[in-house]
N, C-alpha and C. Protein backbone atom coordinates (compact mmCIF):
# COMPACT_ATOMS: atom_id res chain seq x y z
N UNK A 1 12.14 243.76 71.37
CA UNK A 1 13.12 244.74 71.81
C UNK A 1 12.68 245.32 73.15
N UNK A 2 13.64 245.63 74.20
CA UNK A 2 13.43 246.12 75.55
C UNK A 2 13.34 247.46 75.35
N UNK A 3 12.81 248.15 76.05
CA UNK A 3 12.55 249.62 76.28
C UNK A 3 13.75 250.44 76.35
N UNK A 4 14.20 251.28 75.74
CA UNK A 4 15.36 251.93 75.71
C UNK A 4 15.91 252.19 77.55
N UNK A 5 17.13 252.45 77.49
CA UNK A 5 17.12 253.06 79.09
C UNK A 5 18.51 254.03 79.13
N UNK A 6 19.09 254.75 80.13
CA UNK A 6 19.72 255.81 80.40
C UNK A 6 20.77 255.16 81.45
N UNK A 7 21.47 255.63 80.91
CA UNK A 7 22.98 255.67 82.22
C UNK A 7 23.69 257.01 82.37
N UNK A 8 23.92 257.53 83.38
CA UNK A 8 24.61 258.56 83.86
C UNK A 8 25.83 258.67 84.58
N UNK A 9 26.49 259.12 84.19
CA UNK A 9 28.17 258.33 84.76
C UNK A 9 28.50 259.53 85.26
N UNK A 10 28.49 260.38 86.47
CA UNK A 10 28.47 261.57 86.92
C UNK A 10 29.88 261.85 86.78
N UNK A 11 31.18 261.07 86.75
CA UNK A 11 32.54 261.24 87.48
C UNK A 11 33.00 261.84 85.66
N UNK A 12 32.46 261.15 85.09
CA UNK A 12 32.98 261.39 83.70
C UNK A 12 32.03 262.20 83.11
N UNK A 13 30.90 262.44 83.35
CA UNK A 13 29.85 263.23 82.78
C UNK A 13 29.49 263.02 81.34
N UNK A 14 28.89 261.49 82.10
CA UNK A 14 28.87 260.74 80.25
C UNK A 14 27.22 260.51 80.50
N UNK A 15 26.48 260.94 79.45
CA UNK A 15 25.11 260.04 79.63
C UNK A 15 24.97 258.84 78.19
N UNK A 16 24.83 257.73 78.34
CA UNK A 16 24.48 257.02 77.39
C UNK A 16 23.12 256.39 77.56
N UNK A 17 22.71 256.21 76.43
CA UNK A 17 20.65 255.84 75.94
C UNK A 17 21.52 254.53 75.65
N UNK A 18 20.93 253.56 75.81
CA UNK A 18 20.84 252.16 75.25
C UNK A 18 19.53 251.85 74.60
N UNK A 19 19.46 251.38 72.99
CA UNK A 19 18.52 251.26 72.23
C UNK A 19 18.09 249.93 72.02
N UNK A 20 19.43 249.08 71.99
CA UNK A 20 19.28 247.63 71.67
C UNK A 20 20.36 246.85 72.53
N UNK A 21 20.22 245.90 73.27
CA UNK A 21 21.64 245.14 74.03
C UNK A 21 22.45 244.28 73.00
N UNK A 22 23.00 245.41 72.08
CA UNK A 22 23.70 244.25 70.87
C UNK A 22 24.93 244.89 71.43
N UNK A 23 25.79 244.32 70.87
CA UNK A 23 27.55 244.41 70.47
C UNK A 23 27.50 245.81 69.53
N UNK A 24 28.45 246.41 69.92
CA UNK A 24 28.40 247.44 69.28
C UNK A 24 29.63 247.38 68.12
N UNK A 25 29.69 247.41 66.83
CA UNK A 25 30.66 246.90 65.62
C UNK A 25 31.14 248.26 65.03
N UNK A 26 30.50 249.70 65.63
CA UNK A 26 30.64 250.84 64.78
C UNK A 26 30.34 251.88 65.39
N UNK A 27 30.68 252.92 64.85
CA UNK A 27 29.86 254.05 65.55
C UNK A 27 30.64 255.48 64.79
N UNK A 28 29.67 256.40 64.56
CA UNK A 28 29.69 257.67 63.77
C UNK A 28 29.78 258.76 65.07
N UNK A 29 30.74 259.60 64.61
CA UNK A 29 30.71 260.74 65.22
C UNK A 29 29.97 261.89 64.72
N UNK A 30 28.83 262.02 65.76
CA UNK A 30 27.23 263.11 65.36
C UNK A 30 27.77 264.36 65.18
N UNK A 31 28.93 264.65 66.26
CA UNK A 31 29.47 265.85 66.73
C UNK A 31 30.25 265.68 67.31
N UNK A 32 31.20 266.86 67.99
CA UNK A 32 32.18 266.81 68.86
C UNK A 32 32.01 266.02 70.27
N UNK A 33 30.96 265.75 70.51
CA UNK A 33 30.45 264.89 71.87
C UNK A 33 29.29 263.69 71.74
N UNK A 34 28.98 263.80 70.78
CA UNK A 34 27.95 262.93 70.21
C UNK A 34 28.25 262.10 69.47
N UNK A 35 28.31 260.17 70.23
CA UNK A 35 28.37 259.49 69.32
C UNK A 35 27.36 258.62 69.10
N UNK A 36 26.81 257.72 68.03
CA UNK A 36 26.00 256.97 67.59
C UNK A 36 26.55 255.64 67.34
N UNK A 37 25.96 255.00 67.99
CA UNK A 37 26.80 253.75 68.36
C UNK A 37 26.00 252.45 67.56
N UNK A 38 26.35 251.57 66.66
CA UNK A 38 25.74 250.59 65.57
C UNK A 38 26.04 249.34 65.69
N UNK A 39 25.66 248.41 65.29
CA UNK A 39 25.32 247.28 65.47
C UNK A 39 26.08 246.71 64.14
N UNK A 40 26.52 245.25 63.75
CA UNK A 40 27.03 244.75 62.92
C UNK A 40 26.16 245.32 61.22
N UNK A 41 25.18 245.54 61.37
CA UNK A 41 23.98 245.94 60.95
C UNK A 41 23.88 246.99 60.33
N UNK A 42 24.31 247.94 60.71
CA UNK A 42 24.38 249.63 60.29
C UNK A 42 23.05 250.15 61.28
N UNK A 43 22.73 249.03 62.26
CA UNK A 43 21.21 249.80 63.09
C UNK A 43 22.18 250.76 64.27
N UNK A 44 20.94 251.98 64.84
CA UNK A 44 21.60 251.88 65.82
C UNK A 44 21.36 251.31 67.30
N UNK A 45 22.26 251.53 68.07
CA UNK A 45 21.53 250.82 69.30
C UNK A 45 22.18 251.45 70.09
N UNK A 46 22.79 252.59 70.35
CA UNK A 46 22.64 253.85 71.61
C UNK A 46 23.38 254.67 71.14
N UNK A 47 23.90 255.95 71.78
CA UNK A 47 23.98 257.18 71.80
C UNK A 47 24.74 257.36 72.88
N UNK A 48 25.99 258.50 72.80
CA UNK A 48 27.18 258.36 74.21
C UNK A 48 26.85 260.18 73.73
N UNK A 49 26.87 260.99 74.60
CA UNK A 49 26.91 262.20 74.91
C UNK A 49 28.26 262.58 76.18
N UNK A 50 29.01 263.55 75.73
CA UNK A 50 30.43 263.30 76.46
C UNK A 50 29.65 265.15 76.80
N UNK A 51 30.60 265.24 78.01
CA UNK A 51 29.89 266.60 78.41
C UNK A 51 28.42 266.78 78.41
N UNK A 52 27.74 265.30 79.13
CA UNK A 52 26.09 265.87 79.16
C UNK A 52 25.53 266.76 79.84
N UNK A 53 26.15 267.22 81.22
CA UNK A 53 25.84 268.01 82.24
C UNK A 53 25.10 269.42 81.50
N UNK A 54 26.39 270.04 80.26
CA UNK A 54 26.61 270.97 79.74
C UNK A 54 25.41 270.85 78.41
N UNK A 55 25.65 270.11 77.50
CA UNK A 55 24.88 268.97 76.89
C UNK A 55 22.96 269.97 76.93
N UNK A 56 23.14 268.93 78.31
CA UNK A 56 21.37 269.12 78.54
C UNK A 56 20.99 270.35 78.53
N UNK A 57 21.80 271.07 79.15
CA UNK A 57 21.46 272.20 79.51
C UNK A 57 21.24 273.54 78.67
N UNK A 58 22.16 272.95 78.09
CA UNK A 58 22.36 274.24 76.65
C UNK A 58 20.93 273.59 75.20
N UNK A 59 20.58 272.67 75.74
CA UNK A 59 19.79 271.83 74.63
C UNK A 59 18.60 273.15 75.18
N UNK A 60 18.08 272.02 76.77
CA UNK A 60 16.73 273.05 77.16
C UNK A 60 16.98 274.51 76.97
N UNK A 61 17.79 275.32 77.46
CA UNK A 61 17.94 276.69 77.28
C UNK A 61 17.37 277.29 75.93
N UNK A 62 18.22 276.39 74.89
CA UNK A 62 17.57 277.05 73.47
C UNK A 62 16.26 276.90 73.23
N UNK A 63 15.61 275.58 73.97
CA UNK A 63 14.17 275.04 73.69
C UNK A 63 13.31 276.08 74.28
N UNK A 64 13.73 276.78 75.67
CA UNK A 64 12.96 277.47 76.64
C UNK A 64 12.87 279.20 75.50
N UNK A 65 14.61 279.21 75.21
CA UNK A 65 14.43 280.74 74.81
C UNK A 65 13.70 280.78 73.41
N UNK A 66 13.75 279.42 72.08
CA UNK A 66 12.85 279.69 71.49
C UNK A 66 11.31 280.00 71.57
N UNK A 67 11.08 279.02 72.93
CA UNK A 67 9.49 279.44 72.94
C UNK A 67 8.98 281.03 73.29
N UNK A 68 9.77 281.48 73.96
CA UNK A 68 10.03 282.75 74.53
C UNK A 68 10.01 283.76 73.48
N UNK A 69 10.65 283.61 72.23
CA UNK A 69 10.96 284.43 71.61
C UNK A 69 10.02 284.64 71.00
N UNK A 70 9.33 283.04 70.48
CA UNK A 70 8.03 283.20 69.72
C UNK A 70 6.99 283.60 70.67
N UNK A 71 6.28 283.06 71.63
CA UNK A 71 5.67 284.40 72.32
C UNK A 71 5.61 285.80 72.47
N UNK A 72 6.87 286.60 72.71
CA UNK A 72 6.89 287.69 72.32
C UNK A 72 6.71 288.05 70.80
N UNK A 73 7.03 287.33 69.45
CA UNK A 73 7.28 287.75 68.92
C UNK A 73 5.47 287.85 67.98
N UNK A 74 4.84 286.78 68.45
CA UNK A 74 3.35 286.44 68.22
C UNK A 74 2.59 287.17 68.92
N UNK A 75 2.79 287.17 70.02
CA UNK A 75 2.21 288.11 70.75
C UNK A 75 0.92 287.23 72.01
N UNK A 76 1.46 286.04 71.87
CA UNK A 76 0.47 285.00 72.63
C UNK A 76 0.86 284.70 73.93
């Protein structure tokens, strides 16, 4: 298997991970922007994020303000 890789489609503000270069036969909706994309197989083999711009950003934010919170709240 090849190393996963990233596409960024700025006009549409799509990021997709590619996991495996198969045919894609399926795919589950994670969330309202998140899909999981499968293989004849039930494997998966990438991930479509619709609104990633927004996406990323709101991901790190929560990551940054949890650490934050626990610092203050530990006292470290």
């Amino acid at each position: 298997m090849k190393k996963p890789r990233m596409a960024y489609f700025e006009q549409e503000d799509i990021l997709h991970l590619v996991i495996a270069d198969e045919k894609e036969a399926n795919s589950i909706e994670l969330s309202p922007n998140i899909t999981a994309e499968l293989n004849d197989k039930g494997e998966l083999i990438g991930i479509e994020i619709l609104n990633a711009s927004t996406f990323v950003r709101d991901v790190i934010m929560e990551g940054v303000q949890a650490k934050v919170l626990n610092l203050i709240t530990t006292g470290k």
